[in-house]
Protein backbone atom coordinates (compact mmCIF):
# COMPACT_ATOMS: atom_id res chain seq x y z
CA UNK A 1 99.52 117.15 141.08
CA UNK A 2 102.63 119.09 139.34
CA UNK A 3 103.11 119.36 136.19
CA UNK A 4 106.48 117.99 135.61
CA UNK A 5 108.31 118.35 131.77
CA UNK A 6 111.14 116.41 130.51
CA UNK A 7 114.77 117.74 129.69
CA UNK A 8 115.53 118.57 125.80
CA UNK A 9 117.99 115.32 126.06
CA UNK A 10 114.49 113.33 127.10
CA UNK A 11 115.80 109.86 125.75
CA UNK A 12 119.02 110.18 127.97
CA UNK A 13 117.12 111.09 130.70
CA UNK A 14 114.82 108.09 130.59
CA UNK A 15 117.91 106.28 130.23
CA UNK A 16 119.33 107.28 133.00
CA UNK A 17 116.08 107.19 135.14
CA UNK A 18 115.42 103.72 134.25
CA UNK A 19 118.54 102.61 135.93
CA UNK A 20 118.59 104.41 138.58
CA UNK A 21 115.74 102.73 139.68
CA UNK A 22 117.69 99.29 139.34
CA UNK A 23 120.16 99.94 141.76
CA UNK A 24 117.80 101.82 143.91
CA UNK A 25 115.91 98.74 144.29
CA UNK A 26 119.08 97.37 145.86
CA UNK A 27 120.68 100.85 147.67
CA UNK A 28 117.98 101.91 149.75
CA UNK A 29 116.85 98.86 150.80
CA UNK A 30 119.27 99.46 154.11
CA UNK A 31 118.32 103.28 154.15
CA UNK A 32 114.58 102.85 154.06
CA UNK A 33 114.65 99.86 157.10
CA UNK A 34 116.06 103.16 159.35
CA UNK A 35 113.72 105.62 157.97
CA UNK A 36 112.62 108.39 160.93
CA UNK A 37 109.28 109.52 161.23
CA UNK A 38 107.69 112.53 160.32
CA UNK A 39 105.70 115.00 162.54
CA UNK A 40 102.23 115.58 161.51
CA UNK A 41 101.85 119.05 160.13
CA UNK A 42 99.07 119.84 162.14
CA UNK A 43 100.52 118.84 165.07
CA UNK A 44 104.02 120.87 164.77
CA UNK A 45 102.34 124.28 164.46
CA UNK A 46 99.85 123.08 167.46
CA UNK A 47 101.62 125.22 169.99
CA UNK A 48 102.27 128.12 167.38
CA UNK A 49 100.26 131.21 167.74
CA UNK A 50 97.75 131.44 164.83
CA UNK A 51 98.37 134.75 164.37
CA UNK A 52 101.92 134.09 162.96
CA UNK A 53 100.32 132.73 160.00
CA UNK A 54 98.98 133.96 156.42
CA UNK A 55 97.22 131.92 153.86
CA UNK A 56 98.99 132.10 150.44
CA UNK A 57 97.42 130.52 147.37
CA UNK A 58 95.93 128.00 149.65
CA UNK A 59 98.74 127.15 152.26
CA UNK A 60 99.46 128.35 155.24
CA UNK A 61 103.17 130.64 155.58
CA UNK A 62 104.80 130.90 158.82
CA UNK A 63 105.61 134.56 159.33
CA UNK A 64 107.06 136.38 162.47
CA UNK A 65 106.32 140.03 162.71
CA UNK A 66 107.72 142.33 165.05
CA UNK A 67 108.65 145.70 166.10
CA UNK A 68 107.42 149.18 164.34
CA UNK A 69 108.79 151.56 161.07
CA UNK A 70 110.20 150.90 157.90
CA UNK A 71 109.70 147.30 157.10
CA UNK A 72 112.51 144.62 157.25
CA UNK A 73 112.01 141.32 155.51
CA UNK A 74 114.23 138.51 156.65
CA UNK A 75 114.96 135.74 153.95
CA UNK A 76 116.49 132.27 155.56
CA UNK A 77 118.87 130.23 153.87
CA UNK A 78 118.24 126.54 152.69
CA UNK A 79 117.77 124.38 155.55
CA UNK A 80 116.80 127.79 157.81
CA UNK A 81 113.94 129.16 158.92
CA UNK A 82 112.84 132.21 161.19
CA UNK A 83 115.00 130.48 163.91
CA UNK A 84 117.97 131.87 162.28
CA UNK A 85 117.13 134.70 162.78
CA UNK A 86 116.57 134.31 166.97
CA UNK A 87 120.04 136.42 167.86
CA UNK A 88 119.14 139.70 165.64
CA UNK A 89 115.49 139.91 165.18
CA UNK A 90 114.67 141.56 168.45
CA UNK A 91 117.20 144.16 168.17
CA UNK A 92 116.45 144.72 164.94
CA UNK A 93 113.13 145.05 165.60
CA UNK A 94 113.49 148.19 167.91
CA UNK A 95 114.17 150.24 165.30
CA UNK A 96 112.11 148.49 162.46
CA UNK A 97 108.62 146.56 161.39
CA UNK A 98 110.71 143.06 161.10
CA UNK A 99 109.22 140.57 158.73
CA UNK A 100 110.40 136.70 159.29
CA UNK A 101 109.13 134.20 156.44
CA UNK A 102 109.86 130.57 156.49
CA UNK A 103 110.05 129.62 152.51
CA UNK A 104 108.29 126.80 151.60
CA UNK A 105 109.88 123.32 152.14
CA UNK A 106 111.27 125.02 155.74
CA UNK A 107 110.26 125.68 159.16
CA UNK A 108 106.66 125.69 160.04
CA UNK A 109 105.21 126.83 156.51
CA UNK A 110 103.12 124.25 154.78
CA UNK A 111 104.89 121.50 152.86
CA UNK A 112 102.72 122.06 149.47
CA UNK A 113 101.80 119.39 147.33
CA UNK A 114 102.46 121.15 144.10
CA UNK A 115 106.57 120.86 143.29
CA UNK A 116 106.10 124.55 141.30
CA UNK A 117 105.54 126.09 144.59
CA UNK A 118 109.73 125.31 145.70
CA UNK A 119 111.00 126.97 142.64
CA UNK A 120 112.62 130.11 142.65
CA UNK A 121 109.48 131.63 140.98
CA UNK A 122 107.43 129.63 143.83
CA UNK A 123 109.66 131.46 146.66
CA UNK A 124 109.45 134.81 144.97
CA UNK A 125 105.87 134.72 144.89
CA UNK A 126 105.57 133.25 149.00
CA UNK A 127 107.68 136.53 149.41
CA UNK A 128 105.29 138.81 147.60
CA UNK A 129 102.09 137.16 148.99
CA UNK A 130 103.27 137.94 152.77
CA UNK A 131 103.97 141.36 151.47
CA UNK A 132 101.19 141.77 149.68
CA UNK A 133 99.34 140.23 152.95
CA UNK A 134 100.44 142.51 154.93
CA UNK A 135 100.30 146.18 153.29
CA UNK A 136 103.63 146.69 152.63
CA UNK A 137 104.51 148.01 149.50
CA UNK A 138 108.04 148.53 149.49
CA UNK A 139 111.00 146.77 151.89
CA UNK A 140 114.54 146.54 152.74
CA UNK A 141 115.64 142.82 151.92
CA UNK A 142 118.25 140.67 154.51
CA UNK A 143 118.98 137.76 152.36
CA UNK A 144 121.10 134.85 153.96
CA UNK A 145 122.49 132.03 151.14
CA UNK A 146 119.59 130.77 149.56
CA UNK A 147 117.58 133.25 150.67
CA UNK A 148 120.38 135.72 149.23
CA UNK A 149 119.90 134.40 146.04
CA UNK A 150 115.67 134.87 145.98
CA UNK A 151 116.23 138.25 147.84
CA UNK A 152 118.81 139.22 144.68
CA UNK A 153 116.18 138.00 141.94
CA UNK A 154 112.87 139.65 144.24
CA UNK A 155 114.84 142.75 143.49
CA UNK A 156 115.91 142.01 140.22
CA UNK A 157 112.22 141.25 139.02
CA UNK A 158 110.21 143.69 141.21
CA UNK A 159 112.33 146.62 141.97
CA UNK A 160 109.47 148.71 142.94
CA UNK A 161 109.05 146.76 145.78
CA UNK A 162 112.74 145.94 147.13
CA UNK A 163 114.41 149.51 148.23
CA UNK A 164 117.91 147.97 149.39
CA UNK A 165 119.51 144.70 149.98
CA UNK A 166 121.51 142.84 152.74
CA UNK A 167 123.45 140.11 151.23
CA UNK A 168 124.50 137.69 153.83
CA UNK A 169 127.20 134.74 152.41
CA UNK A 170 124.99 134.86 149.88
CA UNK A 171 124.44 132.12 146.98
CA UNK A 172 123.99 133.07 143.08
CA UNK A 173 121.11 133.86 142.01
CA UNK A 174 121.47 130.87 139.87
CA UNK A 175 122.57 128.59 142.84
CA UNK A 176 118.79 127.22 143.08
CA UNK A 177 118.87 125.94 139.34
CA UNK A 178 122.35 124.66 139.57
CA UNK A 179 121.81 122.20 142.90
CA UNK A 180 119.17 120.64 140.45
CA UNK A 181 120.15 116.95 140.20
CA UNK A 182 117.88 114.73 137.56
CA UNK A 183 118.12 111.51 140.17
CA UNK A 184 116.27 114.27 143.19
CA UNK A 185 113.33 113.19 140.30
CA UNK A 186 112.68 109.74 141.58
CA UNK A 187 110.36 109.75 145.00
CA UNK A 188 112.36 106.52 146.01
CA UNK A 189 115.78 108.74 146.33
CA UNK A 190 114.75 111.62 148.22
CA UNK A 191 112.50 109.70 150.46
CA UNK A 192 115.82 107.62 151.20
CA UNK A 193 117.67 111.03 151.10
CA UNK A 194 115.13 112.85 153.75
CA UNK A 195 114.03 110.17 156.18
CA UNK A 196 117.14 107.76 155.75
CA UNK A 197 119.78 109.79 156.25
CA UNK A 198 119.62 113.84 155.97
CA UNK A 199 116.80 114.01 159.12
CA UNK A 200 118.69 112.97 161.96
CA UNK A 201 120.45 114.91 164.75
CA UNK A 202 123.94 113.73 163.51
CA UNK A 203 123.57 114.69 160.26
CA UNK A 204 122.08 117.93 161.35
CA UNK A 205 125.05 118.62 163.73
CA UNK A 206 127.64 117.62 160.67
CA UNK A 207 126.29 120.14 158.30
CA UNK A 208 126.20 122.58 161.07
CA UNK A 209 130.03 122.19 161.75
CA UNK A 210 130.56 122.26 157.93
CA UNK A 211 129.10 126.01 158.40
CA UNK A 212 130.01 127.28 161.30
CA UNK A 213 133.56 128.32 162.59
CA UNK A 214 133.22 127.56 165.88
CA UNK A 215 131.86 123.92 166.33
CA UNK A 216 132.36 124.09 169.95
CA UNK A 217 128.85 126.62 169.44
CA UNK A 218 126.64 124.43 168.35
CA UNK A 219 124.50 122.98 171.25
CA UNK A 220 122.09 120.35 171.11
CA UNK A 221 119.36 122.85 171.42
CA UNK A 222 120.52 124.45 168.38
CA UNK A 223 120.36 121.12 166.69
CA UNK A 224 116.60 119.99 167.82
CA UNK A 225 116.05 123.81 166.74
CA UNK A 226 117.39 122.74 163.22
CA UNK A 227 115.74 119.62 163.14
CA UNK A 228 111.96 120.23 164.53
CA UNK A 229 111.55 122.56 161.81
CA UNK A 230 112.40 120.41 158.86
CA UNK A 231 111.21 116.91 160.68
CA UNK A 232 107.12 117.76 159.12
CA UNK A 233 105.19 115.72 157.17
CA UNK A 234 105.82 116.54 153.32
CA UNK A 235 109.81 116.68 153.96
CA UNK A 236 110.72 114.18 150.87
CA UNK A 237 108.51 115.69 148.39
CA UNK A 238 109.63 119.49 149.19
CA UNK A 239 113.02 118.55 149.30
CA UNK A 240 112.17 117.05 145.77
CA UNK A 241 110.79 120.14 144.43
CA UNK A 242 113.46 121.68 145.95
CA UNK A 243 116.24 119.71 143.83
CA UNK A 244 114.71 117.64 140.91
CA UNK A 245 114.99 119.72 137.32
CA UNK A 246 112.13 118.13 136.21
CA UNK A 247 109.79 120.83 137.56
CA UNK A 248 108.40 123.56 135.53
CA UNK A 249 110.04 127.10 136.27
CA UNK A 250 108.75 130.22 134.39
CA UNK A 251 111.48 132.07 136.02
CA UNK A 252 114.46 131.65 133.73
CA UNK A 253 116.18 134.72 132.96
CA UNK A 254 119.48 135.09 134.75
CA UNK A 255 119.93 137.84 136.97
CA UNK A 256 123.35 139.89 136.53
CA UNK A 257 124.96 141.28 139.71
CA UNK A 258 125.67 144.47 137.20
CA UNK A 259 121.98 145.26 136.48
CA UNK A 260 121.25 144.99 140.49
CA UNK A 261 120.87 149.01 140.68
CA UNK A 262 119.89 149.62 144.39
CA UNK A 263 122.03 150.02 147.67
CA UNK A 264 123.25 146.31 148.84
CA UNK A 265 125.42 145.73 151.66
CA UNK A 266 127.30 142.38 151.59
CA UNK A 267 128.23 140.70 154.81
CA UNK A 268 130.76 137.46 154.97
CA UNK A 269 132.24 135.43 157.67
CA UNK A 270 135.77 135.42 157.23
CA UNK A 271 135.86 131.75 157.97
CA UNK A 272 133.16 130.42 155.51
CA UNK A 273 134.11 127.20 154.37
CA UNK A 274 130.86 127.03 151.76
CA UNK A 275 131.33 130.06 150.28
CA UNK A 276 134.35 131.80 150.25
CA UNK A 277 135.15 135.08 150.84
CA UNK A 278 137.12 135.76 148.13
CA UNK A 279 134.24 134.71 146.11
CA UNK A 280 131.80 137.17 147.91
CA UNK A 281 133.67 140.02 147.51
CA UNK A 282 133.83 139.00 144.35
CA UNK A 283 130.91 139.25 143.64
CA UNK A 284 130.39 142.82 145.45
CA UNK A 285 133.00 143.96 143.31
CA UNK A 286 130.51 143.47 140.40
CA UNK A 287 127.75 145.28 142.18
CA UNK A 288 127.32 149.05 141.14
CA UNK A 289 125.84 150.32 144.46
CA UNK A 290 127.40 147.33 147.07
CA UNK A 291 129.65 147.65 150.10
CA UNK A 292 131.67 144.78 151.64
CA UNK A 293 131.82 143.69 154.77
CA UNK A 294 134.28 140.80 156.22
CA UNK A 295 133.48 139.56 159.95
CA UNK A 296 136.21 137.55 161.41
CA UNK A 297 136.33 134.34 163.48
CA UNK A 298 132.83 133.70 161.73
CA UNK A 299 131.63 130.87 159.38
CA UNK A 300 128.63 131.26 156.93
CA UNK A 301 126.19 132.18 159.17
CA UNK A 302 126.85 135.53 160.72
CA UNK A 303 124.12 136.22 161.89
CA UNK A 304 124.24 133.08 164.44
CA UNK A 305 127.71 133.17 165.33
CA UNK A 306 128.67 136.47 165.83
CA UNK A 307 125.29 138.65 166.03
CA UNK A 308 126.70 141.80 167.62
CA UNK A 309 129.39 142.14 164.79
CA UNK A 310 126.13 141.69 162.40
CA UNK A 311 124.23 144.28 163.72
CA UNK A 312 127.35 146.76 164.11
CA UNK A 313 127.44 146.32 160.22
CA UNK A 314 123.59 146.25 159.04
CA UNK A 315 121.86 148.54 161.42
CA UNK A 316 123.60 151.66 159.96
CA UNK A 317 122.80 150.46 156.85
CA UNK A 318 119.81 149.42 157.25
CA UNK A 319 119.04 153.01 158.79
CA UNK A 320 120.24 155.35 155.78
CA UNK A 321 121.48 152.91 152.70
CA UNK A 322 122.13 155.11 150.45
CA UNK A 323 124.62 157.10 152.87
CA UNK A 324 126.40 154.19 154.16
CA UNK A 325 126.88 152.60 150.47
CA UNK A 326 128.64 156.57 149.62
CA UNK A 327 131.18 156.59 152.72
């Protein structure tokens, strides 16, 4: 089991917990009477090769590896996994060794029982172990919102092994503190959460709207892509290590976009309605190596939407970064 620690305001917080759990008694009543059903674990990686996995303190991390050279690690955002990476990964693997990781609480990666494990310092060390796992010292970094955020602080607290950074509509590096809510702590909420409400195709397709500029793209395919990936056994509790603050985090030193002293190019849909991109460039702005790069008619996932714009912008980078940060 985790070992969980109470806020500095601990009275308040038991206040507050305590009734919660009164009118959850009465909420999710409705929510838990509709509850969707999980797929086994074992069974949703059945038809996976076994190859595409790598046992990290004990659990078993999807990876996808492909293509030859310089190494390429792709970081998914929150609610990804390596399928968002479908459109680009093949031509980016022609000219690189690409490295696909679904984090843990996503995709086919085993939903840990531990809730230290979906921290930031959790994520940062899935990210080392499948480097570590596989011989590669020292990688270029694609980073896509969450994933932006761990890919910022990987290179922030182990810049021997990060050697430049893609920033996709990227979150804070803080963003995975901040989502922390003190009523995710309660099993009875994110169980309702998960299985009541957040795991079914229509809420799948509505948060796939909210992010995409084009709704007319997303297909039903694309949803049941979305979906089979999160729909696995341990869903509730990894979405509650995922957003309760009531789980132990060693990692708790900001990082500062100033101090991030390695080439970083910074791709935004024009269109993002989750991130602006006034607030990425923004952000690039603060960056001492960074260049910015706007795509149009694109929301904030650019790598989905429009993936031959995205690879017209990170190839060259990704193929000298120090030259296409000086032009």
């Amino acid at each position: 089991m985790s070992s969980l620690r109470a806020p500095s305001s601990s009275v308040s917080s038991r206040t507050i917990v305590s009734l919660a759990k009164v009118w959850l008694a009465v909420a999710i009543i409705p929510l838990l009477a509709g509850c969707v059903s999980l797929k086994p674990y074992d069974r949703a990686i059945a038809a996976l090769d076994g190859g595409d996995f790598i046992q990290i303190a004990g659990d078993r991390v999807h990876v996808q590896v492909s293509g030859q050279g310089e190494p390429v690690l792709l970081v998914h955002g929150f609610g990804g996994s390596t399928y968002s990476w479908r459109d680009v990964a093949p031509t980016l693997a022609r000219h690189f060794q690409v490295i696909a990781v679904d984090l843990y609480g996503f995709g086919y990666t085993e939903r840990p029982e531990s809730l230290e494990r979906y921290t930031r310092a959790g994520q940062l060390d899935l990210l080392l172990g499948v480097l570590d796992a596989l011989g590669i010292e020292r990688a270029q970094v694609v980073g896509h919102s969450y994933g932006g955020g761990l890919a910022m602080t990987l290179a922030a607290r182990h810049p021997e092994r990060v050697s430049s950074l893609v920033l996709v509509d990227s979150t804070a590096p803080s963003y995975a503190d901040k989502r922390r809510k003190l009523v995710a702590a309660l099993p009875p909420v994110t169980y309702a959460f998960t299985r009541g409400y957040a795991l079914r195709p229509a809420s799948i397709r509505r948060a796939l709207e909210h992010a995409w500029y084009d709704d007319d793209a997303i297909t039903p395919d694309m949803v049941h892509q979305y979906l089979d990936r999160l729909k696995i056994e341990g869903a509730s509790r990894a979405y509650r290590g995922l957003t309760t603050p009531l789980v132990e985090d060693p990692d708790t030193k900001p990082v500062e976009y100033e101090d991030l002293d390695l080439p970083i190019l910074v791709v935004w849909g024009a269109d993002d309605q989750l991130i602006s991109v006034a607030d990425g460039r923004a952000a690039a702005e603060r960056m001492p190596r960074s260049r910015f790069v706007a795509i149009d008619d694109c929301g904030h996932a650019p790598m989905e939407e429009q993936p031959r714009e995205f690879l017209d912008a990170v190839l060259p980078f990704l193929e000298q970064p120090a030259s296409a940060i000086a032009r």
